[in-house]
N, C-alpha and C. Protein backbone atom coordinates (compact mmCIF):
# COMPACT_ATOMS: atom_id res chain seq x y z
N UNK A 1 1.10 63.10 -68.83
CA UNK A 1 1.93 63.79 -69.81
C UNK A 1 2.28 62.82 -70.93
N UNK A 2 2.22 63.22 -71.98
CA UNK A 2 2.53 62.68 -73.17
C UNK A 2 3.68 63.56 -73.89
N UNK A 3 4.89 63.20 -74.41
CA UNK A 3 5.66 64.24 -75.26
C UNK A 3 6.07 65.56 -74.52
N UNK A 4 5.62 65.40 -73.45
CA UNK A 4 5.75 66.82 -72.44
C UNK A 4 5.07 67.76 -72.58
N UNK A 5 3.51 67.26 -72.95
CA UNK A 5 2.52 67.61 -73.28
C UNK A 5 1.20 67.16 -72.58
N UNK A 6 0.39 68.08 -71.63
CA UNK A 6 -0.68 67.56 -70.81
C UNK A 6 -1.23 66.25 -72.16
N UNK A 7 -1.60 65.04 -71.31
CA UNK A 7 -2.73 64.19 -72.00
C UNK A 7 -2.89 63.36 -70.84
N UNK A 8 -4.52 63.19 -71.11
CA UNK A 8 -5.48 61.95 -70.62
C UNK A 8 -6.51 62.79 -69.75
N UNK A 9 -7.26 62.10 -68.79
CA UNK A 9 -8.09 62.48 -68.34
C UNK A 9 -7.67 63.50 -66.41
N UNK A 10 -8.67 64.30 -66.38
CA UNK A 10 -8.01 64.96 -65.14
C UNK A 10 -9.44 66.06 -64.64
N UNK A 11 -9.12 66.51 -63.66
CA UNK A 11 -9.56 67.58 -62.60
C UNK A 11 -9.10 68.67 -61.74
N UNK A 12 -9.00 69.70 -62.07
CA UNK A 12 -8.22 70.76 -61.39
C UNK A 12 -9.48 72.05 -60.69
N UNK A 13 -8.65 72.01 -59.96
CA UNK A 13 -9.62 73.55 -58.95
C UNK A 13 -9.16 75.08 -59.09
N UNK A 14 -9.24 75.73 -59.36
CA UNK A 14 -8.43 76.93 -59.28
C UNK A 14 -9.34 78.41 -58.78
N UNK A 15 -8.67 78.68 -58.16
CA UNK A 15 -9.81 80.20 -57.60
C UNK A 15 -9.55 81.71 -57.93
N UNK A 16 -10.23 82.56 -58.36
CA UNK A 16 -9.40 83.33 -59.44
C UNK A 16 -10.76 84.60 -58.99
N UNK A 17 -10.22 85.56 -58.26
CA UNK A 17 -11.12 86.90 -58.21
C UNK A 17 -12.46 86.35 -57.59
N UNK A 18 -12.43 85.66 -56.49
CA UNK A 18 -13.32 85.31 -55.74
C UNK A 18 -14.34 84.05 -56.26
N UNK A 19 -13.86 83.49 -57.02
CA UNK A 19 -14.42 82.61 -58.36
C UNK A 19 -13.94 81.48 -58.01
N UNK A 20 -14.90 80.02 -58.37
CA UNK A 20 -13.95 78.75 -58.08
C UNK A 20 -14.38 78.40 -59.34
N UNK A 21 -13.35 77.54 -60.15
CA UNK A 21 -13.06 77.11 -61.38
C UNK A 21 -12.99 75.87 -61.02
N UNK A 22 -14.25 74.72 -61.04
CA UNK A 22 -14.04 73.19 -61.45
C UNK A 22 -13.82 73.19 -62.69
N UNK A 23 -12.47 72.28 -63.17
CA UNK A 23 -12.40 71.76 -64.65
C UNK A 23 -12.39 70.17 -64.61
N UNK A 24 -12.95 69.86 -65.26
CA UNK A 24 -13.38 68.28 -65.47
C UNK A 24 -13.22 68.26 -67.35
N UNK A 25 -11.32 67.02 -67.52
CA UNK A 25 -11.26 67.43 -68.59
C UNK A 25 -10.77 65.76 -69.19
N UNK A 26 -10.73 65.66 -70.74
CA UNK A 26 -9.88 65.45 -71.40
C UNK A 26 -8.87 66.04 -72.15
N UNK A 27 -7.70 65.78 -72.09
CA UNK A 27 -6.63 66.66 -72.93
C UNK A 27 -5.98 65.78 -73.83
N UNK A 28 -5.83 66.61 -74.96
CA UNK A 28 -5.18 65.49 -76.13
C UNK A 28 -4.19 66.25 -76.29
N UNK A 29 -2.89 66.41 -76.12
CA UNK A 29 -1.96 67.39 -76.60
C UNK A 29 -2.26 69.01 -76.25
N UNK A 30 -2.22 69.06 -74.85
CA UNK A 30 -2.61 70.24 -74.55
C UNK A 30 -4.09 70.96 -75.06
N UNK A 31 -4.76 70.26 -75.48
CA UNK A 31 -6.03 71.16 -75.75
C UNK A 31 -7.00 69.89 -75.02
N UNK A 32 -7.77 70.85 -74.12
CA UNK A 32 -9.16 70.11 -73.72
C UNK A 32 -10.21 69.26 -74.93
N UNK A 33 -10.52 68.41 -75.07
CA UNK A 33 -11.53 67.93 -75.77
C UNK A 33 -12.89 67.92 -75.55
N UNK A 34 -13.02 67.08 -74.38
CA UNK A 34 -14.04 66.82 -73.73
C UNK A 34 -13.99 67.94 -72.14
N UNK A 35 -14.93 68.75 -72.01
CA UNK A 35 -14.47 69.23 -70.77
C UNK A 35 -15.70 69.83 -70.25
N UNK A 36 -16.09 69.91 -68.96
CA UNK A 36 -17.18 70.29 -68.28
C UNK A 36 -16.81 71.25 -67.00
N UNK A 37 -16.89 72.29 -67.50
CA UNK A 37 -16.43 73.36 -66.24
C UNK A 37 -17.48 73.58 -65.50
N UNK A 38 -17.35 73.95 -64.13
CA UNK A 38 -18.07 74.47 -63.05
C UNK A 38 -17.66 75.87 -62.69
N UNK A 39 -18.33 77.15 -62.72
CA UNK A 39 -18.01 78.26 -61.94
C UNK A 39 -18.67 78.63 -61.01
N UNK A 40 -18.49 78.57 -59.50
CA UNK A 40 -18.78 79.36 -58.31
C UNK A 40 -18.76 80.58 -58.20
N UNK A 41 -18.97 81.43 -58.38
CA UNK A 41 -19.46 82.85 -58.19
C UNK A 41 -19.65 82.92 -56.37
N UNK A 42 -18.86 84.00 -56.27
CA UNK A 42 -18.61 84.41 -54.80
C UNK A 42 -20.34 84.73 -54.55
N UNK A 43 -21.26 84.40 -53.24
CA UNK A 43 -22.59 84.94 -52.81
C UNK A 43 -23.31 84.54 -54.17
N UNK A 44 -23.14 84.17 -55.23
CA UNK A 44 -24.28 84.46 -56.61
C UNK A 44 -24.33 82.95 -57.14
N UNK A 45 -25.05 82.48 -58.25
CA UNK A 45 -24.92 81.55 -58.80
C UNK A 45 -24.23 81.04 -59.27
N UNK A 46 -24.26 79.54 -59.77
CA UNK A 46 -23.61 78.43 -60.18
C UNK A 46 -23.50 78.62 -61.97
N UNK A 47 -22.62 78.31 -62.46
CA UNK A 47 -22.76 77.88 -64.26
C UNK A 47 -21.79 76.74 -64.63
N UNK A 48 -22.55 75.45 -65.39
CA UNK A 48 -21.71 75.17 -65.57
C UNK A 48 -22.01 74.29 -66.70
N UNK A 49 -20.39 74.15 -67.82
CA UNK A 49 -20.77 74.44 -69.44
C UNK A 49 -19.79 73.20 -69.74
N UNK A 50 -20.87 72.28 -70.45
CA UNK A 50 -20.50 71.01 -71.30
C UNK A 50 -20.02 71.14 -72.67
N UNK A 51 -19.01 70.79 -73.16
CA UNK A 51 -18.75 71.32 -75.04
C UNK A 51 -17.57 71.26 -74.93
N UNK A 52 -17.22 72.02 -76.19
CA UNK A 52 -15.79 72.18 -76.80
C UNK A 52 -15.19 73.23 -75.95
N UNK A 53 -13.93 73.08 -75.16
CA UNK A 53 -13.41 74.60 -75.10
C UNK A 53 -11.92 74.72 -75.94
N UNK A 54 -11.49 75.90 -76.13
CA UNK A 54 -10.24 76.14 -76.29
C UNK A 54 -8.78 75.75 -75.61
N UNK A 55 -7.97 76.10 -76.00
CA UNK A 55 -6.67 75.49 -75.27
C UNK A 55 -6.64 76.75 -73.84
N UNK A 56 -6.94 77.58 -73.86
CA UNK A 56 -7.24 79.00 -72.48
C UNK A 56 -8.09 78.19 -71.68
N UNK A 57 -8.83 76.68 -72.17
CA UNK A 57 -9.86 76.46 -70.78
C UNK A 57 -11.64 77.47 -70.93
N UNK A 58 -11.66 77.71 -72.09
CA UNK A 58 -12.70 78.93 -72.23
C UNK A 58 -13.67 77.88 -73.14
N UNK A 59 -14.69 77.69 -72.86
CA UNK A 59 -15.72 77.65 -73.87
C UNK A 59 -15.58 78.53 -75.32
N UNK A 60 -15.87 77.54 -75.92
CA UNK A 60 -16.12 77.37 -77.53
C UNK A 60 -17.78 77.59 -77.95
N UNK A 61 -17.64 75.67 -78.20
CA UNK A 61 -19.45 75.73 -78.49
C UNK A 61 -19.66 74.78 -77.46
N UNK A 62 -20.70 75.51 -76.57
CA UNK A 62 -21.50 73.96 -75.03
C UNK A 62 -22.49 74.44 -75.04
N UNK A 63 -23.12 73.78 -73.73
CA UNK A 63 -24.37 73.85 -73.17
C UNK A 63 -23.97 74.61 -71.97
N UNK A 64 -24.66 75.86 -71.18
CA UNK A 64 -24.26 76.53 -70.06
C UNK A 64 -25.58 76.12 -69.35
N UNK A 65 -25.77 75.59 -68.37
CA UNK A 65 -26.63 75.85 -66.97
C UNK A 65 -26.61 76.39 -65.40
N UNK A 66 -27.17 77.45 -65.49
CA UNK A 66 -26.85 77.82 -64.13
C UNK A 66 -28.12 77.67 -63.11
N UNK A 67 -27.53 77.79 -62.04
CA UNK A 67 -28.15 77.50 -60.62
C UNK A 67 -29.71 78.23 -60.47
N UNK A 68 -29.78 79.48 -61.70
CA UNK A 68 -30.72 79.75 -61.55
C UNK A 68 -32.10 79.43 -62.17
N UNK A 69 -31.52 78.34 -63.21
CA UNK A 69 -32.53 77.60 -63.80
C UNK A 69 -32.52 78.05 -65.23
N UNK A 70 -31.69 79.19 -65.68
CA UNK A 70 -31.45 79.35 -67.36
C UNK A 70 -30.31 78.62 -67.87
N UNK A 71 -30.26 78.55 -69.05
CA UNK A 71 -29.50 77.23 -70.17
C UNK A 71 -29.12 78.59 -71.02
N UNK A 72 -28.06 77.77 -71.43
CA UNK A 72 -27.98 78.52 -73.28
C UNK A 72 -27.39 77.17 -73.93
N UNK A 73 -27.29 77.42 -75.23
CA UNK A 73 -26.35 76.40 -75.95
C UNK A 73 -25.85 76.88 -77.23
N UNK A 74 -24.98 76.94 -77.51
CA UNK A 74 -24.01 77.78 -78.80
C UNK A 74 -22.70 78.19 -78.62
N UNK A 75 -22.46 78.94 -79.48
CA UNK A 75 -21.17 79.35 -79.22
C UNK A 75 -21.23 80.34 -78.54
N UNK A 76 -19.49 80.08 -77.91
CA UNK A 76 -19.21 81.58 -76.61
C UNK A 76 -17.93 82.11 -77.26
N UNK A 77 -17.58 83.32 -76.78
CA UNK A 77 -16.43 84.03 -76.90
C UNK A 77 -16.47 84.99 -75.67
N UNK A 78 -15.30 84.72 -74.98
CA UNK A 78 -14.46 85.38 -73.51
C UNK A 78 -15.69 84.54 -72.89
N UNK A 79 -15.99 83.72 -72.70
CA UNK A 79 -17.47 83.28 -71.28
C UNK A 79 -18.83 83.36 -71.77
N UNK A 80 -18.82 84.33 -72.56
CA UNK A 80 -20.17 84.89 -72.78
C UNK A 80 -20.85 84.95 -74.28
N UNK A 81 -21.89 84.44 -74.33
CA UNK A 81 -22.49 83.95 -75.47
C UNK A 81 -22.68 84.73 -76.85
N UNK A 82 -21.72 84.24 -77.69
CA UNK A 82 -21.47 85.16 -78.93
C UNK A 82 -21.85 84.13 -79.88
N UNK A 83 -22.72 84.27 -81.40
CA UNK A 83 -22.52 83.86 -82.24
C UNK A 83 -24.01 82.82 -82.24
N UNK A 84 -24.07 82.34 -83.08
CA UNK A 84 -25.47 81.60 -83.12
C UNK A 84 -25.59 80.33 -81.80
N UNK A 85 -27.42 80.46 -81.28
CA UNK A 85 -27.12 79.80 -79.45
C UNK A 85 -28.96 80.13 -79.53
N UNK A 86 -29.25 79.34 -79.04
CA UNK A 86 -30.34 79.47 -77.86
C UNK A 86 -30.79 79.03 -76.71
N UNK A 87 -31.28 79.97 -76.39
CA UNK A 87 -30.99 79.80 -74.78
C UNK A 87 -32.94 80.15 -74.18
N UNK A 88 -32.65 79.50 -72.95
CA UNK A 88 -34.27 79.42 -72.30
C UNK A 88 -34.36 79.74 -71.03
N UNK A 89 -34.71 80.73 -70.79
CA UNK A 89 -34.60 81.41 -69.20
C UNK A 89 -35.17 80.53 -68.47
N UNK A 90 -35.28 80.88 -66.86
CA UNK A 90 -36.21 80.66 -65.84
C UNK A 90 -37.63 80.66 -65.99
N UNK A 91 -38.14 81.49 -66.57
CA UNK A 91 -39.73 81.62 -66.80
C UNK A 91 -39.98 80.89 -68.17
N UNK A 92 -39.02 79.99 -68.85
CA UNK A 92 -39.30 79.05 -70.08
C UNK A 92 -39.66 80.00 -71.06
N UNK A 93 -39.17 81.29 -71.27
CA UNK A 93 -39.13 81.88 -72.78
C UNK A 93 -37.30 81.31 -73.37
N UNK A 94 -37.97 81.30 -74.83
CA UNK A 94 -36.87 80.71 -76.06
C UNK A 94 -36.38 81.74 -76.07
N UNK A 95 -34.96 82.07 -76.24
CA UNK A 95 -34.36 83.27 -77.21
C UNK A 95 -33.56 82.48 -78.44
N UNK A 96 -33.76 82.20 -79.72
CA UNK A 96 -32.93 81.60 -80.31
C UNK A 96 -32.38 82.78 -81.71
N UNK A 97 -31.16 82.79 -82.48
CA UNK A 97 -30.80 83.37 -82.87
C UNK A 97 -29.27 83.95 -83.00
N UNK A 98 -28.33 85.16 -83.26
CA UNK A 98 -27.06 85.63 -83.24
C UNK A 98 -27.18 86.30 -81.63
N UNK A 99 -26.07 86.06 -80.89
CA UNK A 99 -25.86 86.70 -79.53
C UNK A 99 -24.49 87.12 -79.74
N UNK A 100 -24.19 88.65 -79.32
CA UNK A 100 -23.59 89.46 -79.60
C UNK A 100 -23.38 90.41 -78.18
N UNK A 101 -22.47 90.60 -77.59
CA UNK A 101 -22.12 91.54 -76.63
C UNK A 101 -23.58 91.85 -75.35
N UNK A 102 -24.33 90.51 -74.83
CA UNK A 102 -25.11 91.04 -74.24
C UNK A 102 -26.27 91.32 -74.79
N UNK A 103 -26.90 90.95 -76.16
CA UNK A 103 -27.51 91.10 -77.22
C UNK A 103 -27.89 89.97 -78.25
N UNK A 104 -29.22 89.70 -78.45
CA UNK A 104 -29.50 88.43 -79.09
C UNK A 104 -30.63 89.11 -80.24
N UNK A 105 -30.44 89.12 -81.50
CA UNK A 105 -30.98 89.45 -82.58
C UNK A 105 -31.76 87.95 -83.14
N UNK A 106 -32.83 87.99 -82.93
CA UNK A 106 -33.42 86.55 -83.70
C UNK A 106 -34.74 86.66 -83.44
N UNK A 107 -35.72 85.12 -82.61
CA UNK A 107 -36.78 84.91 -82.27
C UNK A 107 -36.80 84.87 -80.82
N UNK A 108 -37.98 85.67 -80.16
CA UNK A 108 -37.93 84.97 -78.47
C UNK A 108 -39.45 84.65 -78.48
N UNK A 109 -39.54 82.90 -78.20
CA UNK A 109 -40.92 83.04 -77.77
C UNK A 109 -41.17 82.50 -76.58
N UNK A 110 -42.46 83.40 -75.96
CA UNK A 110 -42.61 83.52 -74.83
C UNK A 110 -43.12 81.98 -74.38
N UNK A 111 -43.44 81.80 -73.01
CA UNK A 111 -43.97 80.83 -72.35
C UNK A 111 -45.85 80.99 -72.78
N UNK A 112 -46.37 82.41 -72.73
CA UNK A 112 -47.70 82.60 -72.89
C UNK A 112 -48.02 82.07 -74.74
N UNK A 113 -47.09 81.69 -75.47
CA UNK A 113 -47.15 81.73 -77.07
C UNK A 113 -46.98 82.94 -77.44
N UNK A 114 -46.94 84.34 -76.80
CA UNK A 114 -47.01 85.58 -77.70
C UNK A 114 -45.06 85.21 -78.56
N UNK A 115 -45.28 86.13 -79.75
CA UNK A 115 -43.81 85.61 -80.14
C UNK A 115 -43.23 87.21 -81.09
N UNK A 116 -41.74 87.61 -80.23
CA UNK A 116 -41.02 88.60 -80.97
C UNK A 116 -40.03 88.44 -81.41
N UNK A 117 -39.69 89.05 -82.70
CA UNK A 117 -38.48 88.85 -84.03
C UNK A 117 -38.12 90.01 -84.05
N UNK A 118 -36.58 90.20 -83.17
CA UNK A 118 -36.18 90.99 -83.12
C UNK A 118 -34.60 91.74 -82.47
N UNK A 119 -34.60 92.58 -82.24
CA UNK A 119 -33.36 92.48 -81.19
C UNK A 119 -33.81 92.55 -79.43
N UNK A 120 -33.06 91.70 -78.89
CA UNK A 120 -33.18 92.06 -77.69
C UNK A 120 -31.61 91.99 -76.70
N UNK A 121 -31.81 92.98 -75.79
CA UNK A 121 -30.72 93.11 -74.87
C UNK A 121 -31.15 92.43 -73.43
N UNK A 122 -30.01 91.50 -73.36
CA UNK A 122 -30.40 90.59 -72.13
C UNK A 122 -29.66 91.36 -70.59
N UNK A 123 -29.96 91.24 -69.57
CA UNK A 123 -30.03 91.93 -68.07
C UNK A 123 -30.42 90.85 -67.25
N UNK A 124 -29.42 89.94 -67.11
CA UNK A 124 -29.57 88.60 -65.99
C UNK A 124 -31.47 88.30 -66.57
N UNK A 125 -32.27 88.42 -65.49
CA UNK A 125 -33.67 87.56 -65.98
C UNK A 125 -34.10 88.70 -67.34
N UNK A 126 -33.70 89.51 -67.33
CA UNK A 126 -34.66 90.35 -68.34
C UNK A 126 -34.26 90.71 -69.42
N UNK A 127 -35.31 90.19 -70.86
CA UNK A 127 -35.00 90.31 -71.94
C UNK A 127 -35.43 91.14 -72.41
N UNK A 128 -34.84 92.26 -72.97
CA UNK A 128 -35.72 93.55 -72.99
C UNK A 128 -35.60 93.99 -74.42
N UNK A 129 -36.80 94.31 -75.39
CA UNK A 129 -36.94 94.33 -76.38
C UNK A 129 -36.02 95.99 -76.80
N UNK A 130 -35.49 95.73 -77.84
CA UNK A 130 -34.36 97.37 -77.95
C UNK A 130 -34.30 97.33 -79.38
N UNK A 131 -35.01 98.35 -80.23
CA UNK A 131 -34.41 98.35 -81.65
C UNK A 131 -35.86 97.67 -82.08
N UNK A 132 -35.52 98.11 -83.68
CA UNK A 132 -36.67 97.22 -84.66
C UNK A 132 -37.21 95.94 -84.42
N UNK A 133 -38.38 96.00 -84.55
CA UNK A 133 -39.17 94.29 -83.29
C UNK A 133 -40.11 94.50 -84.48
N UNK A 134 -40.71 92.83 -83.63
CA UNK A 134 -42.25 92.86 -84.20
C UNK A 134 -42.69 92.14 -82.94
N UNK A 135 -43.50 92.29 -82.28
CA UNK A 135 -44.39 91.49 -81.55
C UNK A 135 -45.83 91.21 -81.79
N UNK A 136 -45.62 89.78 -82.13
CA UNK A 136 -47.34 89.18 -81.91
C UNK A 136 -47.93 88.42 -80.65
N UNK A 137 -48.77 89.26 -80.42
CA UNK A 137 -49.41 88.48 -79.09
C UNK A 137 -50.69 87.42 -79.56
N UNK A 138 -50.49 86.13 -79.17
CA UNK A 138 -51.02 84.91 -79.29
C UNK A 138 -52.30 84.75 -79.27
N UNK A 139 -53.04 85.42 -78.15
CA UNK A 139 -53.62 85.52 -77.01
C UNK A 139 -55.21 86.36 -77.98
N UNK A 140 -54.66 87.85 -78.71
CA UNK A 140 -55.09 88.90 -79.26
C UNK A 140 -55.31 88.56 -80.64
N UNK A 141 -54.32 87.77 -81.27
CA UNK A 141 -53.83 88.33 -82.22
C UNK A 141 -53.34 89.48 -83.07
N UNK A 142 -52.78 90.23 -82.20
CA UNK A 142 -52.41 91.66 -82.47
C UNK A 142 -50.95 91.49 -82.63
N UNK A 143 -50.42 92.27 -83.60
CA UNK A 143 -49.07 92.13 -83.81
C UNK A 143 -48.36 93.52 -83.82
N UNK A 144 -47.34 94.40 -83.25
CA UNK A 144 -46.87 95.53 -83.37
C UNK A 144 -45.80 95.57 -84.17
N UNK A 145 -45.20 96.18 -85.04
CA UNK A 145 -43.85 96.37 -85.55
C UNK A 145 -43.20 97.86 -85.78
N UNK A 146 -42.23 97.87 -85.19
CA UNK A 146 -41.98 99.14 -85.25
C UNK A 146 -40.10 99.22 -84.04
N UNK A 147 -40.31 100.39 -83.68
CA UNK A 147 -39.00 100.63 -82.73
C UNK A 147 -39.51 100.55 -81.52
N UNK A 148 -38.80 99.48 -80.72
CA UNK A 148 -38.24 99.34 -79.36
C UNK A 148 -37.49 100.30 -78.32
N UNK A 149 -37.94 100.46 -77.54
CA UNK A 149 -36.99 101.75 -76.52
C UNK A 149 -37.03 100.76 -74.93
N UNK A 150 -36.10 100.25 -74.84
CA UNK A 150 -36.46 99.81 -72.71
C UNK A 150 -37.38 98.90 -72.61
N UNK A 151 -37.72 97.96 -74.10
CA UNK A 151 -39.05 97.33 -73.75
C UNK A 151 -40.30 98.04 -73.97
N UNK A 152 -40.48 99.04 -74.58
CA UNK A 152 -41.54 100.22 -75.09
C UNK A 152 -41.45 100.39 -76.28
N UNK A 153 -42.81 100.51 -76.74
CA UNK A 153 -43.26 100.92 -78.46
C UNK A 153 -42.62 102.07 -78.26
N UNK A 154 -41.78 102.57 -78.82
CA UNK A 154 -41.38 104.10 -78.69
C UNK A 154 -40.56 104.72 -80.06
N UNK A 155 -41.18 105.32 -80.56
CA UNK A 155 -41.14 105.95 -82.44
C UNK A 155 -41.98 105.42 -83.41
N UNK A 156 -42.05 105.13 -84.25
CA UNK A 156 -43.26 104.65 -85.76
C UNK A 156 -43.02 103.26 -85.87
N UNK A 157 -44.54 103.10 -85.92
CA UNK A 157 -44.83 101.49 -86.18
C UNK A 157 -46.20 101.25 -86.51
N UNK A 158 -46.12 100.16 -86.44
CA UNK A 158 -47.71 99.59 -87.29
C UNK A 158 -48.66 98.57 -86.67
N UNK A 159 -49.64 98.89 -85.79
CA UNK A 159 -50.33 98.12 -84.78
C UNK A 159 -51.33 97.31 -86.16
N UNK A 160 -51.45 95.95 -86.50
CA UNK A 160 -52.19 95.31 -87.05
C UNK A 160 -53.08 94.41 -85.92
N UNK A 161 -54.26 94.28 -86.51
CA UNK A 161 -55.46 93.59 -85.58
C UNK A 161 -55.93 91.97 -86.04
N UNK A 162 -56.28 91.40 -85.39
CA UNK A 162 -56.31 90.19 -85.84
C UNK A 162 -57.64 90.55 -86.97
N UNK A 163 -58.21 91.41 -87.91
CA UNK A 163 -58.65 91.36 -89.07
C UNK A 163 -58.30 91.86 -90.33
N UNK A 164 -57.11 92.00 -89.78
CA UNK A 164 -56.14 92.35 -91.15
C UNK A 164 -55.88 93.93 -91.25
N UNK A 165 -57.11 94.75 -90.81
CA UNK A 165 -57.10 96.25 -90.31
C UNK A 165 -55.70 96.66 -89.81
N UNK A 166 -55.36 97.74 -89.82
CA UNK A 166 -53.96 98.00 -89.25
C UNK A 166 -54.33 99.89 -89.39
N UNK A 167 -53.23 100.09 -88.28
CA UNK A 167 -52.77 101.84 -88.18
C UNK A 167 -51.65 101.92 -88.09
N UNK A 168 -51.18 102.91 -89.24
CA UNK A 168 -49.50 103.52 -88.52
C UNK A 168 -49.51 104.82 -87.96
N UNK A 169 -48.40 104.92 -87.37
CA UNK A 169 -48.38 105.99 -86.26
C UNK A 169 -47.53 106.23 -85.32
N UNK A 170 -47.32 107.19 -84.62
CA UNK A 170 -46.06 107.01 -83.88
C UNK A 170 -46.63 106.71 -82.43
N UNK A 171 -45.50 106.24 -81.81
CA UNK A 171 -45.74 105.95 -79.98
C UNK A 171 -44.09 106.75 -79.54
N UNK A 172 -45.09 106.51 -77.85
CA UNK A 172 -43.92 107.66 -77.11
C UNK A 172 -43.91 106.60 -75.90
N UNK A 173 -43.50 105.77 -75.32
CA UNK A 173 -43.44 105.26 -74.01
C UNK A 173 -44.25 104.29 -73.37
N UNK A 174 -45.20 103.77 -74.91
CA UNK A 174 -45.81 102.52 -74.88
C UNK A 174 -47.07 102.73 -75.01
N UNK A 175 -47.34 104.34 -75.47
CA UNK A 175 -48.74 104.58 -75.55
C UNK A 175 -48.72 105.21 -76.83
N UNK A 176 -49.77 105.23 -77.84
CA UNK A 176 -49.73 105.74 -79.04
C UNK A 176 -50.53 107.53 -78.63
N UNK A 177 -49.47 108.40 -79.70
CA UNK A 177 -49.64 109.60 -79.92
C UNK A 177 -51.14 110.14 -80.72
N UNK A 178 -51.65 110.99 -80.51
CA UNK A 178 -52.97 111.00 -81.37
C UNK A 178 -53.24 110.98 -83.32
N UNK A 179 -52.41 111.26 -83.70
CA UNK A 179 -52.29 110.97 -84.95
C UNK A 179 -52.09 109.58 -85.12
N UNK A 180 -53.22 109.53 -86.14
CA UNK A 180 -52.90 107.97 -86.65
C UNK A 180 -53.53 107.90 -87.64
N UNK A 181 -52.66 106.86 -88.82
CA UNK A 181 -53.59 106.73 -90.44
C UNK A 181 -53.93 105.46 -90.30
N UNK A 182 -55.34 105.55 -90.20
CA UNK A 182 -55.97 103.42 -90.52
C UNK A 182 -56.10 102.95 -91.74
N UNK A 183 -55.83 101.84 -91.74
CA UNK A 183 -56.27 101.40 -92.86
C UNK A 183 -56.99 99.71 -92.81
N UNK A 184 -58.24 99.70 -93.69
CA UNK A 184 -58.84 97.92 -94.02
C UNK A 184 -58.19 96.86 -94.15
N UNK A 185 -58.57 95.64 -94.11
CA UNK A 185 -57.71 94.65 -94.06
C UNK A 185 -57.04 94.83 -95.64
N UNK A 186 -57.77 95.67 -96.36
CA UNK A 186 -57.21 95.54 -97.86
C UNK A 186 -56.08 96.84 -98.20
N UNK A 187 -55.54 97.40 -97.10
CA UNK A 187 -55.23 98.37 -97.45
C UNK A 187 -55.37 99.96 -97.99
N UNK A 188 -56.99 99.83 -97.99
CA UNK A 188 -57.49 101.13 -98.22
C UNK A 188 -57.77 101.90 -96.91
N UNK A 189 -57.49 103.26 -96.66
CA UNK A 189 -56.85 104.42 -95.90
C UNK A 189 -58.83 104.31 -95.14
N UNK A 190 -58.90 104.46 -93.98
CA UNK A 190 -60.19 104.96 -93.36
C UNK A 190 -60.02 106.50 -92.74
N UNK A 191 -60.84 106.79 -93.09
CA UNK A 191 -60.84 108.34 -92.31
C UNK A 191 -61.46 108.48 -91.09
């Protein structure tokens, strides 16, 4: 205590809704500086986040690693990753970009090189493409752009080929509908 004010270095445990809270801190006048929390999750994985937190003990801007082998690093708000961060799952895909309520709007590229610019909604391992995308696959060189549904081409978009050729057209569930307008790598319409 300083001034009647937490300061210096310390460690506290606290268990909270089946949850164990390691704090590993510095305090300068009641606010953490330096601080490295641990959370235990009752039966589930480990996380635990190096950085700035707030005077609540909450992450700011750190590094999160959990037990299951994904990272993030950026800023958080309530625990959970808000605001510019990227983060790298278990299977070594990038998500970098704005993270928003469960939601990361930016770049994710995969482990295979294929690479999408776009929104995606995250589900513990699964990043699931939702909303206006583009995906290029590495591999093909084929690139899609259009609307996202569940991880599915699903409404109007534009399948381009690695020769510049392209069709627009609509899709329903990851398969394209029979109408479709092609066009040359130059933009002129094929019939």
């Amino acid at each position: 205590m300083h001034d009647g004010q937490k300061h210096g270095k310390g460690i506290f445990i606290l268990e909270k809704s089946h949850n164990i809270f390691l704090y590993e801190a510095t305090i300068d006048r009641n606010i953490p500086t330096i601080q490295r929390l641990i959370i235990g999750e009752e039966n589930k994985e480990w996380r635990q986040f190096i950085g700035q937190f707030d005077a609540s003990f909450k992450p700011v801007k750190a590094m999160m690693i959990s037990s299951e082998g994904n990272s993030y690093e950026g800023q958080f708000e309530k625990m959970i990753p808000s605001g510019q961060g990227k983060q790298i799952n278990s299977q070594g895909d990038i998500l970098e970009g704005a993270f928003s309520d469960g939601r990361m709007t930016g770049i994710c590229q995969y482990k295979n090189g294929d690479v999408y610019e776009g929104p995606v909604d995250q589900f513990e391992e699964q990043n699931t493409r939702h909303g206006k995308g583009k995906m290029t696959y590495k591999e093909s060189g084929i690139s899609w752009e259009g609307v996202w549904s569940n991880d599915l081409r699903h409404g109007q978009g534009r399948e381009t080929y690695a020769d510049g050729s392209y069709c627009i057209g609509e899709w329903r569930y990851d398969k394209p509908l029979e109408k479709f307008t092609q066009f040359d790598a130059n933009g002129n319409q094929l019939e």
